[in-house]
C-alpha atoms as a PDB file:
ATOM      1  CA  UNK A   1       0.000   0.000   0.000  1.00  0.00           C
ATOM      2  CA  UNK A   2       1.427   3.694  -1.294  1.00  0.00           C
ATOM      3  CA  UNK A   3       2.041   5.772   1.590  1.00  0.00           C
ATOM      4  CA  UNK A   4       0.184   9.311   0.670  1.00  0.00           C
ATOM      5  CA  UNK A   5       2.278  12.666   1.069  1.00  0.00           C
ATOM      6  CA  UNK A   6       0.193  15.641   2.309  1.00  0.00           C
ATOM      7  CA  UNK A   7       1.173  18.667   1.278  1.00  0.00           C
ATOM      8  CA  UNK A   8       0.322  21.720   3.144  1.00  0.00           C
ATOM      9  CA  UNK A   9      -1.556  22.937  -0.397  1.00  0.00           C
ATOM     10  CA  UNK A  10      -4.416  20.402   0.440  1.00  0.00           C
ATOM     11  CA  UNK A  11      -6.033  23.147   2.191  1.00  0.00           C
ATOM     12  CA  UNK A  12      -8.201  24.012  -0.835  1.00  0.00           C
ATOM     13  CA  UNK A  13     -10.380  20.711  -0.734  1.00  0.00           C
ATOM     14  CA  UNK A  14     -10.913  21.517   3.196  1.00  0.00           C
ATOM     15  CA  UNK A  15     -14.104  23.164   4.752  1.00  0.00           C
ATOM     16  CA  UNK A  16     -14.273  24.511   8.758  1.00  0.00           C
ATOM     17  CA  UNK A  17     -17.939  23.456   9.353  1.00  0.00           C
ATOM     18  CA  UNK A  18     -17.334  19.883   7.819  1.00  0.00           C
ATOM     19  CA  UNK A  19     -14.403  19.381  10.007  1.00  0.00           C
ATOM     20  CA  UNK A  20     -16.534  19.947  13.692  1.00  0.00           C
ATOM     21  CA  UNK A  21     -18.814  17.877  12.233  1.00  0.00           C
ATOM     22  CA  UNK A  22     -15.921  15.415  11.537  1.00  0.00           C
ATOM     23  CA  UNK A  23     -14.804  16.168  15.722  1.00  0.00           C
ATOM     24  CA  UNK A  24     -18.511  15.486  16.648  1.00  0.00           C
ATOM     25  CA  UNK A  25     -18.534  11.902  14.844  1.00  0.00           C
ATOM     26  CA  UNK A  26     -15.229  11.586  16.164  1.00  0.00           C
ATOM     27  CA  UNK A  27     -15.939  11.870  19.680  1.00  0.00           C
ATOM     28  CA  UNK A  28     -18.734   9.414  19.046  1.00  0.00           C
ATOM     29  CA  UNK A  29     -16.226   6.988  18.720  1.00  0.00           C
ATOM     30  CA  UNK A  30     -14.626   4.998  21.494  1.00  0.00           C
ATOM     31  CA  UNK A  31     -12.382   7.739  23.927  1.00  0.00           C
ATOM     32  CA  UNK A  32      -9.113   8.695  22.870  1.00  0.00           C
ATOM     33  CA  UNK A  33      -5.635   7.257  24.440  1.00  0.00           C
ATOM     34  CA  UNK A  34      -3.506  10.483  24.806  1.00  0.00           C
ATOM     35  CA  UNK A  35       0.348  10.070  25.366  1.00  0.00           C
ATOM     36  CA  UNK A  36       2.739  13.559  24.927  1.00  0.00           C
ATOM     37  CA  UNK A  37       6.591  13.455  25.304  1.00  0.00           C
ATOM     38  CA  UNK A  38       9.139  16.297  25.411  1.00  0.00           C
ATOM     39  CA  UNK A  39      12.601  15.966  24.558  1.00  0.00           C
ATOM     40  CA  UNK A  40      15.289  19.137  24.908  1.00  0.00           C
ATOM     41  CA  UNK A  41      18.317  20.562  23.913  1.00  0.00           C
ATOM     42  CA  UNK A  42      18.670  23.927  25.638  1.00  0.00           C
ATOM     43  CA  UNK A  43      17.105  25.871  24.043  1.00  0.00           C
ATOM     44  CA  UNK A  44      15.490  23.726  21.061  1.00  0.00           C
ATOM     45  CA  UNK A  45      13.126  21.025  21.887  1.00  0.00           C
ATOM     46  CA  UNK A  46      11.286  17.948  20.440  1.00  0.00           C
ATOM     47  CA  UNK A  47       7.567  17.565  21.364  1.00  0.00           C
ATOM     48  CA  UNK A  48       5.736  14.272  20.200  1.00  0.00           C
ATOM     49  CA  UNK A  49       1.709  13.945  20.743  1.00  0.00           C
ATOM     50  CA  UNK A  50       0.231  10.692  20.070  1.00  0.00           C
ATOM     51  CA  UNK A  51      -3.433   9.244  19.865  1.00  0.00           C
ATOM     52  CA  UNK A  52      -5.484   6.138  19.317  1.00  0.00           C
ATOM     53  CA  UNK A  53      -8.851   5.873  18.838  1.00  0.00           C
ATOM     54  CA  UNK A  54      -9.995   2.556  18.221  1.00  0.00           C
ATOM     55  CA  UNK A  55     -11.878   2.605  14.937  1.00  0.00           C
ATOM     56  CA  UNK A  56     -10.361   5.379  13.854  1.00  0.00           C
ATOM     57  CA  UNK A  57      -6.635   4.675  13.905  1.00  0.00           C
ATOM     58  CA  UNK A  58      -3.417   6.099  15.204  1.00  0.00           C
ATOM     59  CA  UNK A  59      -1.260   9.210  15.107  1.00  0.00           C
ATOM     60  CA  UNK A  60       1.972  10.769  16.220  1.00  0.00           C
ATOM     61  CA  UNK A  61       2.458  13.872  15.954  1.00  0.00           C
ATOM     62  CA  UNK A  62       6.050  15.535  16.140  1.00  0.00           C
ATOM     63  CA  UNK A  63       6.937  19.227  15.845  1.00  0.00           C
ATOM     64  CA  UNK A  64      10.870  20.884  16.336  1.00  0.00           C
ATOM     65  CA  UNK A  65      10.892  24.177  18.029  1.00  0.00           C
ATOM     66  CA  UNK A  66      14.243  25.831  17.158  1.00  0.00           C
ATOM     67  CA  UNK A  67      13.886  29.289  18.686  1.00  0.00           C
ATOM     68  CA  UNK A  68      17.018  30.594  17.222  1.00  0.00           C
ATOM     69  CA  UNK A  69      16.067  29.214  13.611  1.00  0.00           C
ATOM     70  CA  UNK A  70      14.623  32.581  12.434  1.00  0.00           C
ATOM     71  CA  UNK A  71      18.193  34.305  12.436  1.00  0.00           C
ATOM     72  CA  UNK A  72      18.753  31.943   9.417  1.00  0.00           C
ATOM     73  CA  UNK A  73      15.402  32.448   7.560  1.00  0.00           C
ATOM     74  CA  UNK A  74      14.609  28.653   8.883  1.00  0.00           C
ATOM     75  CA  UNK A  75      11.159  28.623  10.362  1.00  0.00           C
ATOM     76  CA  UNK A  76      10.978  28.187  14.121  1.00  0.00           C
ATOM     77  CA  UNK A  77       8.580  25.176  14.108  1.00  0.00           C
ATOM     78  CA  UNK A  78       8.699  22.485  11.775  1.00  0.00           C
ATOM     79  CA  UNK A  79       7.372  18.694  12.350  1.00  0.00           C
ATOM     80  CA  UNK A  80       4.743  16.176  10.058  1.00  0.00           C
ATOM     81  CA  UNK A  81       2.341  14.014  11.181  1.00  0.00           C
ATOM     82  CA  UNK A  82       2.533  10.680  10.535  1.00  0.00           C
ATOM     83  CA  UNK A  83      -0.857   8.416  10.495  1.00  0.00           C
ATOM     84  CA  UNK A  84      -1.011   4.610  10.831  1.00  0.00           C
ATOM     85  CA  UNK A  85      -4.468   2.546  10.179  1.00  0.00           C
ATOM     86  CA  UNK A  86      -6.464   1.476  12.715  1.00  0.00           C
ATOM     87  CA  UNK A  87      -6.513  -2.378  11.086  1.00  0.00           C
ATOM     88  CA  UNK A  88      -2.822  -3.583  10.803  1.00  0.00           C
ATOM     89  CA  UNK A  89      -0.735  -0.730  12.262  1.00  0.00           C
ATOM     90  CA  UNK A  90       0.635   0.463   8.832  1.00  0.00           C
ATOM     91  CA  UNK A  91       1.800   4.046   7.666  1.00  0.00           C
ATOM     92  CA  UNK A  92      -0.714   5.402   5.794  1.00  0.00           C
ATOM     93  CA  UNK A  93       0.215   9.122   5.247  1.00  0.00           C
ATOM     94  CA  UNK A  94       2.645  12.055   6.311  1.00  0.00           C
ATOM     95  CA  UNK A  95       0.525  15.185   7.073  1.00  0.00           C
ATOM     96  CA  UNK A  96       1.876  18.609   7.060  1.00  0.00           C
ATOM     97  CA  UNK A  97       2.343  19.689  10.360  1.00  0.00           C
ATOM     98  CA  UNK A  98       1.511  22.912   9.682  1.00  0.00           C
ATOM     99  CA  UNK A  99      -1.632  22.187   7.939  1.00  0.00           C
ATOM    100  CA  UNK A 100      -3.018  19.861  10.725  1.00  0.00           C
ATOM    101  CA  UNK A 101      -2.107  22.435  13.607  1.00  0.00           C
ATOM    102  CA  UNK A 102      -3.776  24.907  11.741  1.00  0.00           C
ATOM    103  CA  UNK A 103      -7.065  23.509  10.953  1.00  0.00           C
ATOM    104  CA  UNK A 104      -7.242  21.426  14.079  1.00  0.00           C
ATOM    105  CA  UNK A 105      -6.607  24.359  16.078  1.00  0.00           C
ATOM    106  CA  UNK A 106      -9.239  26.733  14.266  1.00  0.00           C
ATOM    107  CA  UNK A 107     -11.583  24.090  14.222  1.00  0.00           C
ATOM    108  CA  UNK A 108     -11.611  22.785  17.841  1.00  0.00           C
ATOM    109  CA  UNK A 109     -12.335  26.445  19.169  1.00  0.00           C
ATOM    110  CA  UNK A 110     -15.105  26.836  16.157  1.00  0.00           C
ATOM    111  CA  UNK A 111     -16.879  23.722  17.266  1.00  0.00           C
ATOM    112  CA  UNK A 112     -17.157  25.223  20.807  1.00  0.00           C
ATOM    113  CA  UNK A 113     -18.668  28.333  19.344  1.00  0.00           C
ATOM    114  CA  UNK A 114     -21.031  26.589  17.127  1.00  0.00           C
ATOM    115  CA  UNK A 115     -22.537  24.533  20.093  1.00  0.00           C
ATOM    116  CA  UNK A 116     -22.371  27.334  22.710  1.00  0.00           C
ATOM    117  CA  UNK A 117     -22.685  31.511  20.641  1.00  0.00           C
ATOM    118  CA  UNK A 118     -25.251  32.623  20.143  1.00  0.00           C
ATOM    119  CA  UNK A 119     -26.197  31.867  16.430  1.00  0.00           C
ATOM    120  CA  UNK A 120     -27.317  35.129  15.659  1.00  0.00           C
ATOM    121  CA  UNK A 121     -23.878  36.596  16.793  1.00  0.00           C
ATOM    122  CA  UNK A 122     -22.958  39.693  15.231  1.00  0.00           C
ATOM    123  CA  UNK A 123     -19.434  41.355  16.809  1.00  0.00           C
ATOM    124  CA  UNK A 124     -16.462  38.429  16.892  1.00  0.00           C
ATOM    125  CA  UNK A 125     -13.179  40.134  18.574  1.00  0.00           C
ATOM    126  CA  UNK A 126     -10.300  38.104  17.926  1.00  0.00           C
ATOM    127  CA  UNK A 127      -7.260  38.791  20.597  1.00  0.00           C
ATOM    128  CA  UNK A 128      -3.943  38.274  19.333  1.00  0.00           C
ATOM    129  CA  UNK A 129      -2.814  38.767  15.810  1.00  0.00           C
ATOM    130  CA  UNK A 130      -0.260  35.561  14.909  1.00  0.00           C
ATOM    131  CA  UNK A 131      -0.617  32.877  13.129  1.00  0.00           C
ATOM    132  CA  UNK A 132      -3.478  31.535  14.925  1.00  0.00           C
ATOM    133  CA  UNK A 133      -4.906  34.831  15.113  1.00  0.00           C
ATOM    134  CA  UNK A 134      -5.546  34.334  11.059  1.00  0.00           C
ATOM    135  CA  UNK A 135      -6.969  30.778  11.094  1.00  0.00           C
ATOM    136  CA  UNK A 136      -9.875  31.495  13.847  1.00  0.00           C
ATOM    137  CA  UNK A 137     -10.728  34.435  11.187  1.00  0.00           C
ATOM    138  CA  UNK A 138     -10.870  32.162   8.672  1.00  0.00           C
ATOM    139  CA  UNK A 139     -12.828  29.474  10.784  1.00  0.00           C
ATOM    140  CA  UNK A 140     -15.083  32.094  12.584  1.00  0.00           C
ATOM    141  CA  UNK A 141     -15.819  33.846   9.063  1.00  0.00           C
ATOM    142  CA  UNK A 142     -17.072  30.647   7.548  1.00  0.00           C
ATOM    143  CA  UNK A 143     -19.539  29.831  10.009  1.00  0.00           C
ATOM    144  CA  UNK A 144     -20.450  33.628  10.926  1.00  0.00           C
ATOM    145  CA  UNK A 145     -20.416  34.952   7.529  1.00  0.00           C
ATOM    146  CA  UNK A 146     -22.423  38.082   8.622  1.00  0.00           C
ATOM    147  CA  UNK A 147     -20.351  38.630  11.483  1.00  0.00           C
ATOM    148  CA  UNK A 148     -17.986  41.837  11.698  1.00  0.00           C
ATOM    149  CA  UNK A 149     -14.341  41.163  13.598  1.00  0.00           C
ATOM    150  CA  UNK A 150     -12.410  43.315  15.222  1.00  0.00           C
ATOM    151  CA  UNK A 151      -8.710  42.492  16.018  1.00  0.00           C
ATOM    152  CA  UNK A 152      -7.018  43.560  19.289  1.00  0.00           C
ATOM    153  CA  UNK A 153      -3.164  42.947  19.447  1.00  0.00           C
ATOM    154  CA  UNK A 154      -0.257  44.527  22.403  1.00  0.00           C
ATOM    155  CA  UNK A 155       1.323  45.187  19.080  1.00  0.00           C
ATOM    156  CA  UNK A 156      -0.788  47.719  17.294  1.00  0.00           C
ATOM    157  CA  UNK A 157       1.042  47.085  14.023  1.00  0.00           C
ATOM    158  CA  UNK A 158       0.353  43.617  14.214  1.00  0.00           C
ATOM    159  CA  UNK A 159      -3.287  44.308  14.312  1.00  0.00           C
ATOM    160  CA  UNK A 160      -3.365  46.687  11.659  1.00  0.00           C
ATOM    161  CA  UNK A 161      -1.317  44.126   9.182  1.00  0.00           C
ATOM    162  CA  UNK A 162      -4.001  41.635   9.958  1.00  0.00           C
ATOM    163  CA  UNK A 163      -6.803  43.750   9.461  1.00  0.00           C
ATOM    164  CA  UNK A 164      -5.312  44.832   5.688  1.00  0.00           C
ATOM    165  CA  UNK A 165      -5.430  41.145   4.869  1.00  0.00           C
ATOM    166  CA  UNK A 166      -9.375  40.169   5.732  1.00  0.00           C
ATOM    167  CA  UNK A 167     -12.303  42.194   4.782  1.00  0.00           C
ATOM    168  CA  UNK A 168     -14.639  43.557   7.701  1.00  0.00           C
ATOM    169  CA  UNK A 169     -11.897  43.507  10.095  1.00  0.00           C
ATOM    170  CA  UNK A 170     -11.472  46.444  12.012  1.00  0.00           C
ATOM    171  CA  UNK A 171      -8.808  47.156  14.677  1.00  0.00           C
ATOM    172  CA  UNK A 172      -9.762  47.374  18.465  1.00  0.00           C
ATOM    173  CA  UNK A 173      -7.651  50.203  20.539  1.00  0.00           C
ATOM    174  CA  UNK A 174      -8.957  49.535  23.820  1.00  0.00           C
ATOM    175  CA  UNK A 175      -9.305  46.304  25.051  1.00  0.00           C
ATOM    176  CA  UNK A 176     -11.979  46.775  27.418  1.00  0.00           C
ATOM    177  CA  UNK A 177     -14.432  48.437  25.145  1.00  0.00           C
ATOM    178  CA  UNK A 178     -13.695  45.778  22.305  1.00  0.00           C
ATOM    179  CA  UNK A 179     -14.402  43.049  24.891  1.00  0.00           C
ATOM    180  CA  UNK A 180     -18.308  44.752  26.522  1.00  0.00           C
ATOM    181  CA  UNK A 181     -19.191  45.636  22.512  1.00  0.00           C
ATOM    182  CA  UNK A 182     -18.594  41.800  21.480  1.00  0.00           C
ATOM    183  CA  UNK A 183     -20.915  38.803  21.266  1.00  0.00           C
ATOM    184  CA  UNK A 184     -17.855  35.941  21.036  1.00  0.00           C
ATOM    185  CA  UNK A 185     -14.543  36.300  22.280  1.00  0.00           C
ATOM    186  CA  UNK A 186     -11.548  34.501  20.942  1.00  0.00           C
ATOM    187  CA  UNK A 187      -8.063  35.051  22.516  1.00  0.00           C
ATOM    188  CA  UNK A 188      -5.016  33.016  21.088  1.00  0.00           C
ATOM    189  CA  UNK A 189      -2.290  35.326  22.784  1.00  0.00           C
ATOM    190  CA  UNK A 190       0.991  33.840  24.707  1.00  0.00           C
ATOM    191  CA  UNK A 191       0.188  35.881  27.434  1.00  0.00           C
ATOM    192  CA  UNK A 192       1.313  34.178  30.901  1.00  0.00           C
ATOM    193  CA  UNK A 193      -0.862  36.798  32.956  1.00  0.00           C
ATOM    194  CA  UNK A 194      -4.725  37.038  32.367  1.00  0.00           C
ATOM    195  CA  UNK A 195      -5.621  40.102  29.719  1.00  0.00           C
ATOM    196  CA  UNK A 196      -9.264  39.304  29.758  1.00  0.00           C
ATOM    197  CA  UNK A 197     -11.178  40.381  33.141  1.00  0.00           C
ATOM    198  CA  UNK A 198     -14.737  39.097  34.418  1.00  0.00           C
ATOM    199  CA  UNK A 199     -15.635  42.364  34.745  1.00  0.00           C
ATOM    200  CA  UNK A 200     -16.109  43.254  31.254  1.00  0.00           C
ATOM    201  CA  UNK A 201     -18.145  40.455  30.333  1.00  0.00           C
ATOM    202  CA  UNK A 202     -21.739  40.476  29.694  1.00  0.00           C
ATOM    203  CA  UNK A 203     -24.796  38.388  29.346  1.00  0.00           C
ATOM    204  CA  UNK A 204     -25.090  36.550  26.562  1.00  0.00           C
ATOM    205  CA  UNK A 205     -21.096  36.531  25.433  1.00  0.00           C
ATOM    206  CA  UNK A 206     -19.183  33.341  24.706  1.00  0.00           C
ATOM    207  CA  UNK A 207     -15.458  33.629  25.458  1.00  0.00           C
ATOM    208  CA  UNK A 208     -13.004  31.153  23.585  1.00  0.00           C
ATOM    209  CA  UNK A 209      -9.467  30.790  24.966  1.00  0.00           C
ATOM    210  CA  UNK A 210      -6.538  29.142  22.956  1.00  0.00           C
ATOM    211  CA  UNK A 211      -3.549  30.588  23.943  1.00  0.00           C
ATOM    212  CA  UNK A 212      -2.386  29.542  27.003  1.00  0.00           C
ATOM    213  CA  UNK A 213      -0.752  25.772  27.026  1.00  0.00           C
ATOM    214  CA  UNK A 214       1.540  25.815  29.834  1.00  0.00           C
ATOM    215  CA  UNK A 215       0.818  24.902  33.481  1.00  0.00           C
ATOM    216  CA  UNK A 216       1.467  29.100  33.913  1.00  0.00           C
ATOM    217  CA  UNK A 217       0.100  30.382  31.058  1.00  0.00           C
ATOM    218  CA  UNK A 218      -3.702  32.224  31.369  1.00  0.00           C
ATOM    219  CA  UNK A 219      -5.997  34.318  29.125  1.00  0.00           C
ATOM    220  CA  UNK A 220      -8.836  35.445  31.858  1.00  0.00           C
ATOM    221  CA  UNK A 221      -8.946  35.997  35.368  1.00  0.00           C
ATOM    222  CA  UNK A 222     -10.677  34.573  38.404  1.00  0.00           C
ATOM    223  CA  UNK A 223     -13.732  36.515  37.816  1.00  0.00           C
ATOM    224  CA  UNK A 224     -14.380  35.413  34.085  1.00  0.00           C
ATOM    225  CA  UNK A 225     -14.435  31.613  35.783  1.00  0.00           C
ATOM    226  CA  UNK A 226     -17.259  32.487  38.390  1.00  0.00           C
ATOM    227  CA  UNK A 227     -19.114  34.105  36.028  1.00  0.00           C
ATOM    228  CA  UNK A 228     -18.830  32.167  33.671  1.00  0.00           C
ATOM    229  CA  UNK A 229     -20.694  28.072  32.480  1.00  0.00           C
ATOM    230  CA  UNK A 230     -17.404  26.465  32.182  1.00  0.00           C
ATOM    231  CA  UNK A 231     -16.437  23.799  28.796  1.00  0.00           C
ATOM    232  CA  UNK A 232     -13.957  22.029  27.169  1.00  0.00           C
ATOM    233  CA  UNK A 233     -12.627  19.887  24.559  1.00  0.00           C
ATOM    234  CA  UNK A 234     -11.448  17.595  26.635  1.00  0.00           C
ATOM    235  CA  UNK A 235     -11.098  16.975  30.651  1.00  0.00           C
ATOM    236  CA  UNK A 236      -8.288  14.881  30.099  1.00  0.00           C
ATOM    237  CA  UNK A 237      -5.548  17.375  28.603  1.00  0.00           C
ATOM    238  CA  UNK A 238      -6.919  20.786  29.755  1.00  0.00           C
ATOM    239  CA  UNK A 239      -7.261  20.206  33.655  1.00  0.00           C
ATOM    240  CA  UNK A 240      -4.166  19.804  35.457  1.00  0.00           C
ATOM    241  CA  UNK A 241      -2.260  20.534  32.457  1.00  0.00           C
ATOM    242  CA  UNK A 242      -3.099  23.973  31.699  1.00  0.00           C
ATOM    243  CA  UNK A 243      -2.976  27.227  33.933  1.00  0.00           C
ATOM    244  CA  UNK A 244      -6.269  28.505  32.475  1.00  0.00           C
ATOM    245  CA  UNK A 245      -7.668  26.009  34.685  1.00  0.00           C
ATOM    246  CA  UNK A 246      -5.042  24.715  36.752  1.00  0.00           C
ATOM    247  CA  UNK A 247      -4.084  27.467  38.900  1.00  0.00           C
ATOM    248  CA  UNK A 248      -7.886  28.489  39.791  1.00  0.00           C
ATOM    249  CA  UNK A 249      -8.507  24.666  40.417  1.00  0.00           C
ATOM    250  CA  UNK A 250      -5.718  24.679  42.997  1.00  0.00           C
ATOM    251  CA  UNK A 251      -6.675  27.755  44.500  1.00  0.00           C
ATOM    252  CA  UNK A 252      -9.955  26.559  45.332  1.00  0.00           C
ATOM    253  CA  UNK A 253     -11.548  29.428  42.298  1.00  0.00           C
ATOM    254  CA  UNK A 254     -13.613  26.679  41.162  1.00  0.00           C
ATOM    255  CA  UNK A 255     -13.997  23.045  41.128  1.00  0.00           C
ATOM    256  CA  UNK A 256     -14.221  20.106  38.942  1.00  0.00           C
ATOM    257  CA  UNK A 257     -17.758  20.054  39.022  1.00  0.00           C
ATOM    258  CA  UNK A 258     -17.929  23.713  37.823  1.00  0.00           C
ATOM    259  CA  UNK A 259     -17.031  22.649  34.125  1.00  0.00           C
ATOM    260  CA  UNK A 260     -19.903  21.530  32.751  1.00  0.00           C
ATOM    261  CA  UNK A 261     -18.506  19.609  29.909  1.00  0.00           C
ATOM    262  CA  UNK A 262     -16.236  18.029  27.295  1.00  0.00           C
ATOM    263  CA  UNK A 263     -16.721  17.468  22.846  1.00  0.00           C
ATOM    264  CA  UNK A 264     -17.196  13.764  24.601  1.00  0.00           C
ATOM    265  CA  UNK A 265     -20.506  15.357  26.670  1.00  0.00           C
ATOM    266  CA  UNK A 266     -21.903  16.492  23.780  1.00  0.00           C
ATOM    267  CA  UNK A 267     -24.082  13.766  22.742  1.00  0.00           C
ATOM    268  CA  UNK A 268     -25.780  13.456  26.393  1.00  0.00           C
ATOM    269  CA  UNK A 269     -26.573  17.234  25.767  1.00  0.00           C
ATOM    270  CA  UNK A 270     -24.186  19.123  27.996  1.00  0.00           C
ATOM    271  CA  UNK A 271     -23.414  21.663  25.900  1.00  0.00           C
ATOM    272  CA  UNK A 272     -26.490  24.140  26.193  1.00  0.00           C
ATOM    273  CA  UNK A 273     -27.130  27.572  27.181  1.00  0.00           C
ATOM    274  CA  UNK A 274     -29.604  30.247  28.546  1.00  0.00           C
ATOM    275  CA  UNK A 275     -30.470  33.197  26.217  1.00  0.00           C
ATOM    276  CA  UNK A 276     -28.529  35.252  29.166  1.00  0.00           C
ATOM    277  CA  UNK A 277     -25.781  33.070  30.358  1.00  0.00           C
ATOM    278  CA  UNK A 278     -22.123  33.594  29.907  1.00  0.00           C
ATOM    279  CA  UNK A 279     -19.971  30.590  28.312  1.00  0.00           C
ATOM    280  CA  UNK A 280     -16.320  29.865  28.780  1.00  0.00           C
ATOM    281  CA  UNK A 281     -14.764  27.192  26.328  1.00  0.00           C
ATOM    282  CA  UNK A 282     -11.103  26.547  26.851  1.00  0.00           C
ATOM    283  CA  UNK A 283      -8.866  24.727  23.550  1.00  0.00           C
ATOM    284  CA  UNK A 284      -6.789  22.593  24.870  1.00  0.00           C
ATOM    285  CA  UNK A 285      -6.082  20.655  21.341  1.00  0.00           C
ATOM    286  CA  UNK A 286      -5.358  17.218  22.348  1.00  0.00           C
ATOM    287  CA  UNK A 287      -3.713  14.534  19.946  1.00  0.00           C
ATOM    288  CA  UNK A 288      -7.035  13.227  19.576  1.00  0.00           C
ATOM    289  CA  UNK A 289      -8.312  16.519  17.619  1.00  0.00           C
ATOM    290  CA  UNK A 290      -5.375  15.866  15.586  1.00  0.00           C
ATOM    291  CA  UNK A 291      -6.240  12.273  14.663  1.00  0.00           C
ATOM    292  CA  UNK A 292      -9.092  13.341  14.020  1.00  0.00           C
ATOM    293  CA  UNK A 293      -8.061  16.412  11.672  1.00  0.00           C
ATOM    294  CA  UNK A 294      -5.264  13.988   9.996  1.00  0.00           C
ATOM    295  CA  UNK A 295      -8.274  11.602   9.372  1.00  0.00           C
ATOM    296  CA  UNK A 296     -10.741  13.805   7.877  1.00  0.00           C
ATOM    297  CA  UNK A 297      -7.533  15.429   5.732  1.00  0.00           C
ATOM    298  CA  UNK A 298      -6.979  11.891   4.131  1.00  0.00           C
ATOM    299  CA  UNK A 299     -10.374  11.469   3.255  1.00  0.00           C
ATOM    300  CA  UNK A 300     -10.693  14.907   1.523  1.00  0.00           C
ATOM    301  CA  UNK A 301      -7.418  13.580  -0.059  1.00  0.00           C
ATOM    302  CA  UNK A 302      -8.201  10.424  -1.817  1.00  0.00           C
ATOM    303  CA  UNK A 303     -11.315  11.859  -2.915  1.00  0.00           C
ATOM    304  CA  UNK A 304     -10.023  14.615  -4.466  1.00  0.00           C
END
């Protein structure tokens, strides 16, 4: 059996709303095994994230992150994935790291918007102006086509280049404002101190945080949990992994039973709302979500 090469030009045969309804079947499936391992060489370092869902298949996913690569023109993160079939264990493809990270990033946070916004949302503020800044405005303007965006960035310049390169995209001076005037909220930021407070949030708003990944990394504060109906992609790699809900978790903030679910809850029906409540989804992006975006990839592929 040919093992297929995935460029990162594949993009054109993919769609945002068919891949979360690719994560929905997905996490119909039997749960995920999760495994991540780190390896370092001051300062570079080797991450590998692996998942198997049985049914489904297997995938590792490894990315280099050479911080000193962009003094050579060498990108900073570079990696593939590389997906086995679920029957006999073989190689089927090598993804594009790039490509997967993207839309399975994008995609996880656009599935928690699509089952918790409200649908009718009209103001999307996207925090953060990077690379992942650019895919939720691609993801969000798919399924929110009559949305407008506004970008806030600590780097006004980096807000106003993003804003040149998507239509209806306005840039946000003051965070606060931009953050009370908004009906979804998505940070991706590598902020390790909270930018987004409780305080400004109001009823109705759904609040999407991606950025932080790191056991002291946070996008909101205390208050934005209390006030806040708490979700998740997953249980498994957000809660004492991540600071977003780490920290308040071990400072007694909230508890366990405060978030109300994970993409696995969905099906029993935990992922509803009031007309008035506030909703807090937190990206995590397990391996899992990049099975599953490897998977759906591949299919889009070979039927090209």
């Amino acid at each position: 059996m040919s093992i297929e090469m995935i460029p990162f030009e594949a993009e054109a045969l993919l769609d945002w709303v068919e891949l979360t309804e690719a994560f929905k079947a997905g996490h119909l499936m039997p749960r995920a095994e999760v495994a991540d391992t780190f390896l370092y060489r001051e300062p570079d370092t080797l991450l590998s994230r692996a998942a198997w869902i049985d049914g489904m298949g297997i995938a590792v996913k490894s990315a280099t992150i050479f911080p000193e690569n962009p003094a050579d023109n060498v990108p900073m993160v570079n990696g593939a994935v590389n997906l086995y079939s679920n029957d006999h264990g073989t190689l089927e493809a090598i993804v594009d790291f790039h490509l997967v990270t993207k839309w399975k990033t994008a995609a996880d946070s656009l599935l928690g918007a699509l089952l918790l916004a409200r649908p009718e949302s009209e103001c999307i503020l996207i925090v953060g102006a990077g690379t992942v800044a650019r895919a939720l405005r691609q993801a969000y303007g798919a399924a929110f086509p009559d949305a407008r965006f506004q970008v806030w960035n600590r780097s006004p310049a980096g807000a106003e280049d993003m804003a040149t390169h998507f239509p209806d995209t306005v840039v946000a001076t003051d965070l606060e404002s931009a953050v009370m005037a908004s009906d979804i909220i998505t940070c991706a930021t590598m902020t390790r101190e909270p930018l987004i407070e409780g305080d400004w949030l109001q009823p109705g708003q759904h609040l999407d945080l991606i950025g932080a990944y790191r056991p002291d990394m946070r996008e909101a504060d205390d208050e934005a949990l209390r006030r806040a109906r708490i979700f998740m992609d997953s249980r498994a790699t957000v809660l004492d992994h991540i600071g977003e809900l780490k920290i308040p978790l071990e400072e007694g903030v909230v508890t366990r039973e405060d978030v109300l679910g994970d993409f696995y809850d969905i099906e029993a029906g935990a992922f509803r709302r009031a007309e008035d409540d506030i909703t807090l989804f937190k990206n995590g992006g397990g391996a899992h979500l990049d099975l599953m975006t490897s998977r759906y990839i591949l299919d889009k592929w070979r039927n090209r």
